[in-house]
Protein backbone atom coordinates (compact mmCIF):
# COMPACT_ATOMS: atom_id res chain seq x y z
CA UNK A 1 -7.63 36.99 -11.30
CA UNK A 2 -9.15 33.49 -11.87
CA UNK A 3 -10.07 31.01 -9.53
CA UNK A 4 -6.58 28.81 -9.88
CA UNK A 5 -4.30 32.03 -9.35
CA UNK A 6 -6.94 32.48 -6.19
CA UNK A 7 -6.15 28.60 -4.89
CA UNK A 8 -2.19 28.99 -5.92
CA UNK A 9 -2.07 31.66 -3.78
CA UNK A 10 -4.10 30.31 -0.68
CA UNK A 11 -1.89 27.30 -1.06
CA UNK A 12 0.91 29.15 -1.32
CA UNK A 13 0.19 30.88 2.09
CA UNK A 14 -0.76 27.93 3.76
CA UNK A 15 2.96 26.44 2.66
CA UNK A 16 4.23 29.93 3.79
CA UNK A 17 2.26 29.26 7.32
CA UNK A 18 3.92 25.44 7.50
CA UNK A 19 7.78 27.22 7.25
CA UNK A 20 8.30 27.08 3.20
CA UNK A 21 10.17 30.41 3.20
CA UNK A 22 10.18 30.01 -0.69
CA UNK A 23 6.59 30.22 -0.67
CA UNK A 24 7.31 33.68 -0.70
CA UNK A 25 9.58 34.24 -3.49
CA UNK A 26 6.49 32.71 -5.53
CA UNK A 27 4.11 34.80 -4.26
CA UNK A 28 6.53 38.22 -4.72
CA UNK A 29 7.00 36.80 -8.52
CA UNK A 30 3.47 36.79 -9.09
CA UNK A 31 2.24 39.78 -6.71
CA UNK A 32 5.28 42.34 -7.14
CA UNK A 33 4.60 43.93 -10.44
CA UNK A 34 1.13 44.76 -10.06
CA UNK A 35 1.43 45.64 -6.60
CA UNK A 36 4.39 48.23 -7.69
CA UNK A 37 2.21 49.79 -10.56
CA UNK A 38 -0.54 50.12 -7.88
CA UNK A 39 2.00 51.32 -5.58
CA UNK A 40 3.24 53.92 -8.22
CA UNK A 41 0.40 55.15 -9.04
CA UNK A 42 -0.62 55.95 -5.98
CA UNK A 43 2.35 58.01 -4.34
CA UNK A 44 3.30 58.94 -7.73
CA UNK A 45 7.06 57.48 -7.30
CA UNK A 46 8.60 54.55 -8.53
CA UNK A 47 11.32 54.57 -5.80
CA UNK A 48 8.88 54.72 -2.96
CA UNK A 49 6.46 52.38 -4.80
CA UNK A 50 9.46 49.62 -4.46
CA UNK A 51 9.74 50.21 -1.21
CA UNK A 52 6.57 50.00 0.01
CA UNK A 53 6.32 47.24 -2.09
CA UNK A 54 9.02 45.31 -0.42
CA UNK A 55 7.82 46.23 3.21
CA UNK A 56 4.54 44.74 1.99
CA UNK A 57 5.48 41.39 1.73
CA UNK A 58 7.50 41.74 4.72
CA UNK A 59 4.29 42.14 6.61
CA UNK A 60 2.23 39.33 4.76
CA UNK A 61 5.75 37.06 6.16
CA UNK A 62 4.90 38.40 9.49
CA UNK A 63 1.02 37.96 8.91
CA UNK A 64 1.39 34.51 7.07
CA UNK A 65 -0.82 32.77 10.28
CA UNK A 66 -3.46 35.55 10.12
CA UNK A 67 -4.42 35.03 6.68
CA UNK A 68 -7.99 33.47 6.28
CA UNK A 69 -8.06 31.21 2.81
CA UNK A 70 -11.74 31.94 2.76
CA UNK A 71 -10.16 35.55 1.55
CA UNK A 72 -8.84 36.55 -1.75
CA UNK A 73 -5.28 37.13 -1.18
CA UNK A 74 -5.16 40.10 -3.94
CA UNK A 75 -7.48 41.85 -1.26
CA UNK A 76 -5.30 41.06 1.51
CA UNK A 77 -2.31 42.11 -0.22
CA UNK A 78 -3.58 45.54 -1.47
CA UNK A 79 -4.89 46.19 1.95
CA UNK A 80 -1.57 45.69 3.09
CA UNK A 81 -0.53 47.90 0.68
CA UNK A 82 -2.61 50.65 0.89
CA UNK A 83 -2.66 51.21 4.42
CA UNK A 84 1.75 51.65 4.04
CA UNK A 85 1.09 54.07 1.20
CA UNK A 86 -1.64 55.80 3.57
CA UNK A 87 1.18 56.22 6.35
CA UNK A 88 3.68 57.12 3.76
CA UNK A 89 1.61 59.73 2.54
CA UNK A 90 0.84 61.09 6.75
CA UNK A 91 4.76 60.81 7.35
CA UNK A 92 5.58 62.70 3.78
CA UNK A 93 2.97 65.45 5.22
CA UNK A 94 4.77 66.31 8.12
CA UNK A 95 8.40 65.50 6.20
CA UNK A 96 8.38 67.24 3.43
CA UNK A 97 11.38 67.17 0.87
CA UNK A 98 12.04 69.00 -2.17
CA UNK A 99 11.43 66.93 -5.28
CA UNK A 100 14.05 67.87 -8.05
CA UNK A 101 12.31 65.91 -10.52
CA UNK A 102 8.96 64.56 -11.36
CA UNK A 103 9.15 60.94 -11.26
CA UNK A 104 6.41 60.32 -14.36
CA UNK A 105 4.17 57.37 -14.24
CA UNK A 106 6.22 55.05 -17.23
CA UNK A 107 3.71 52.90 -18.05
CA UNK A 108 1.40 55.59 -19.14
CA UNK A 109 3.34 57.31 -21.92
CA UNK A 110 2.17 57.12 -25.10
CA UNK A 111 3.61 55.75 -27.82
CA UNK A 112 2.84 55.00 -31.21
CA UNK A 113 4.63 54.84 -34.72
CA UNK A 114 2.44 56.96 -36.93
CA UNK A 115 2.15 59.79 -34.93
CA UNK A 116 3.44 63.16 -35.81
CA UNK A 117 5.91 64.74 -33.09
CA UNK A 118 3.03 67.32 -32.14
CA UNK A 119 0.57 64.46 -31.72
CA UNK A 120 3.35 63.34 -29.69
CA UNK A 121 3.34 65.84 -27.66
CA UNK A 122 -0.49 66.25 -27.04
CA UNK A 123 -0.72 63.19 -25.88
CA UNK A 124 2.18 63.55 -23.73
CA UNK A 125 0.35 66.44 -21.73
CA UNK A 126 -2.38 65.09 -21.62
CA UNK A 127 -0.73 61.63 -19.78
CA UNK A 128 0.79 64.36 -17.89
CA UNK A 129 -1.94 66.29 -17.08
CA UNK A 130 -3.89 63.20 -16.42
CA UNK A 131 -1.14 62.14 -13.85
CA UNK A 132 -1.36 65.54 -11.97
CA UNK A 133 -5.25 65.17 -11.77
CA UNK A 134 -4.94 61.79 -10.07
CA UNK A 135 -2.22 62.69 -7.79
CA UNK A 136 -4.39 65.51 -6.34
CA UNK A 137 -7.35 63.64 -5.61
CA UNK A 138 -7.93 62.88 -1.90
CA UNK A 139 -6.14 59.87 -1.12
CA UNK A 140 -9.38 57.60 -0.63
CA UNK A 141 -10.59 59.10 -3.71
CA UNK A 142 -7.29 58.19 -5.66
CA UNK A 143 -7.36 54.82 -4.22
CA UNK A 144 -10.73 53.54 -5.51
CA UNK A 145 -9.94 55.25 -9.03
CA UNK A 146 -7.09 53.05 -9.24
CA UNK A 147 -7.90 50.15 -7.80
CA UNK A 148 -11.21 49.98 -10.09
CA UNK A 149 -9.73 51.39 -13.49
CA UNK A 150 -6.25 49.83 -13.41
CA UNK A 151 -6.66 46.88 -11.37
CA UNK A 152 -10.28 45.55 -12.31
CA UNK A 153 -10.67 44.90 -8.42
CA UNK A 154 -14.62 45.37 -7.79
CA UNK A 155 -16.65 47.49 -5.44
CA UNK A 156 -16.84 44.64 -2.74
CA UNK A 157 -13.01 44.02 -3.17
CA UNK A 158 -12.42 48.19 -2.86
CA UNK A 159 -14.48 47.44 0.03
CA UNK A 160 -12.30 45.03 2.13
CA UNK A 161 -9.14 46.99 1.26
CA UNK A 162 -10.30 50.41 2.87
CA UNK A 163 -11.83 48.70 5.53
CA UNK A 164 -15.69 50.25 4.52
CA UNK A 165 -18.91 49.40 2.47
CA UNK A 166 -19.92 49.04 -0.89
CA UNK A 167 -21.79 52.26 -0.70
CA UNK A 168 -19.35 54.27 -0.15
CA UNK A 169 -16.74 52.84 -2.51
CA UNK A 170 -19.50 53.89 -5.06
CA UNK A 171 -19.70 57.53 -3.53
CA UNK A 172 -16.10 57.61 -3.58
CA UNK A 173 -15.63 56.64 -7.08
CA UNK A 174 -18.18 58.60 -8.15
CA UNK A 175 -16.79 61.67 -6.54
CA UNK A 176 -13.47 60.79 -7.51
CA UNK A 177 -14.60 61.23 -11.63
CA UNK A 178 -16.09 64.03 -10.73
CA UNK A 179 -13.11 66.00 -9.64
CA UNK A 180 -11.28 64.44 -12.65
CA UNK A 181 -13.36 65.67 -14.90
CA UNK A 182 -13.19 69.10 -13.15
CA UNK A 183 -9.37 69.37 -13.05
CA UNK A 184 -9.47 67.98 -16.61
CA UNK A 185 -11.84 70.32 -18.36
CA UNK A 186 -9.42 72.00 -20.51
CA UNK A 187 -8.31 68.56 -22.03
CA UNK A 188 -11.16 67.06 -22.52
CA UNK A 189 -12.37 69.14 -25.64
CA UNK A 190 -9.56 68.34 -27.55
């Protein structure tokens, strides 16, 4: 994000801080679709994504004195974020619930004109295979591949959401591609 959306939002938490409720409502316009697709992708449900979405900016309404201006709120946000999807993931583990269908990832599908329906169809395993890979990856893993490839956020950003360094963002990353490309072997040739 650029530097104004980075003072509109410290602005708009400061206003949020002095009692402008409808600070908020700005904030969830800007922050709530990215936050879902982040959200999405990484418990692999829409409905949950929403959810945890919502409960999200509960907690920055509850948090609005903590937050430091000197701090991107995009970090703060998906920190927010990613530790409810880390506790949804630990209460899912010991709850576990039959899933009659697989909720796909939307936004990935493929789609183009000129395509024949088999071309179609290859691409549409491969989206799908491609969505299984990431949802096995260990959840730090699958957290830094996202965060990096879909959301642009950088290694020092990664950083402040998982609450660790640099480093091992990198080794995490790196780690994470590897196990892609492991799980993905059979569709990469073609």
């Amino acid at each position: 994000m650029t530097s104004d959306r980075e003072d509109l939002d410290a602005g708009l938490m400061r206003s949020l801080a002095d009692g402008d409720d409808l600070a908020l409502n700005r904030l969830m316009d800007a922050w709530s679709r990215p936050l879902i697709t982040y959200l999405t992708r990484l418990t692999g449900s829409k409905a949950s994504a929403k959810d945890l979405a919502q409960e999200a900016f509960v907690r920055v309404h509850r948090a609005r004195f903590a937050f430091r201006s000197s701090h991107r709120f995009s970090t703060w946000l998906f920190a927010i974020a990613t530790n409810l999807a880390r506790n949804h993931a630990r209460w899912r583990g010991r709850h576990p619930e039959t899933i009659l269908e697989h909720e796909s990832l939307g936004e990935l599908a493929i789609a183009a004109k000129d395509r024949s329906p088999a071309e179609h169809a290859i691409a549409n395993e491969r989206v799908a295979a491609i969505q299984k890979a990431v949802s096995e990856l260990p959840q730090d893993m699958r957290e830094v591949l996202i965060l990096t490839t879909w959301h642009g956020m950088s290694r020092a950003e990664i950083a402040r959401v998982q609450d660790s360094s640099e480093k091992a963002v990198e080794l995490r990353l790196y780690r994470a591609r590897k196990l892609l490309r492991e799980l993905l072997f059979d569709h990469l040739d073609a």
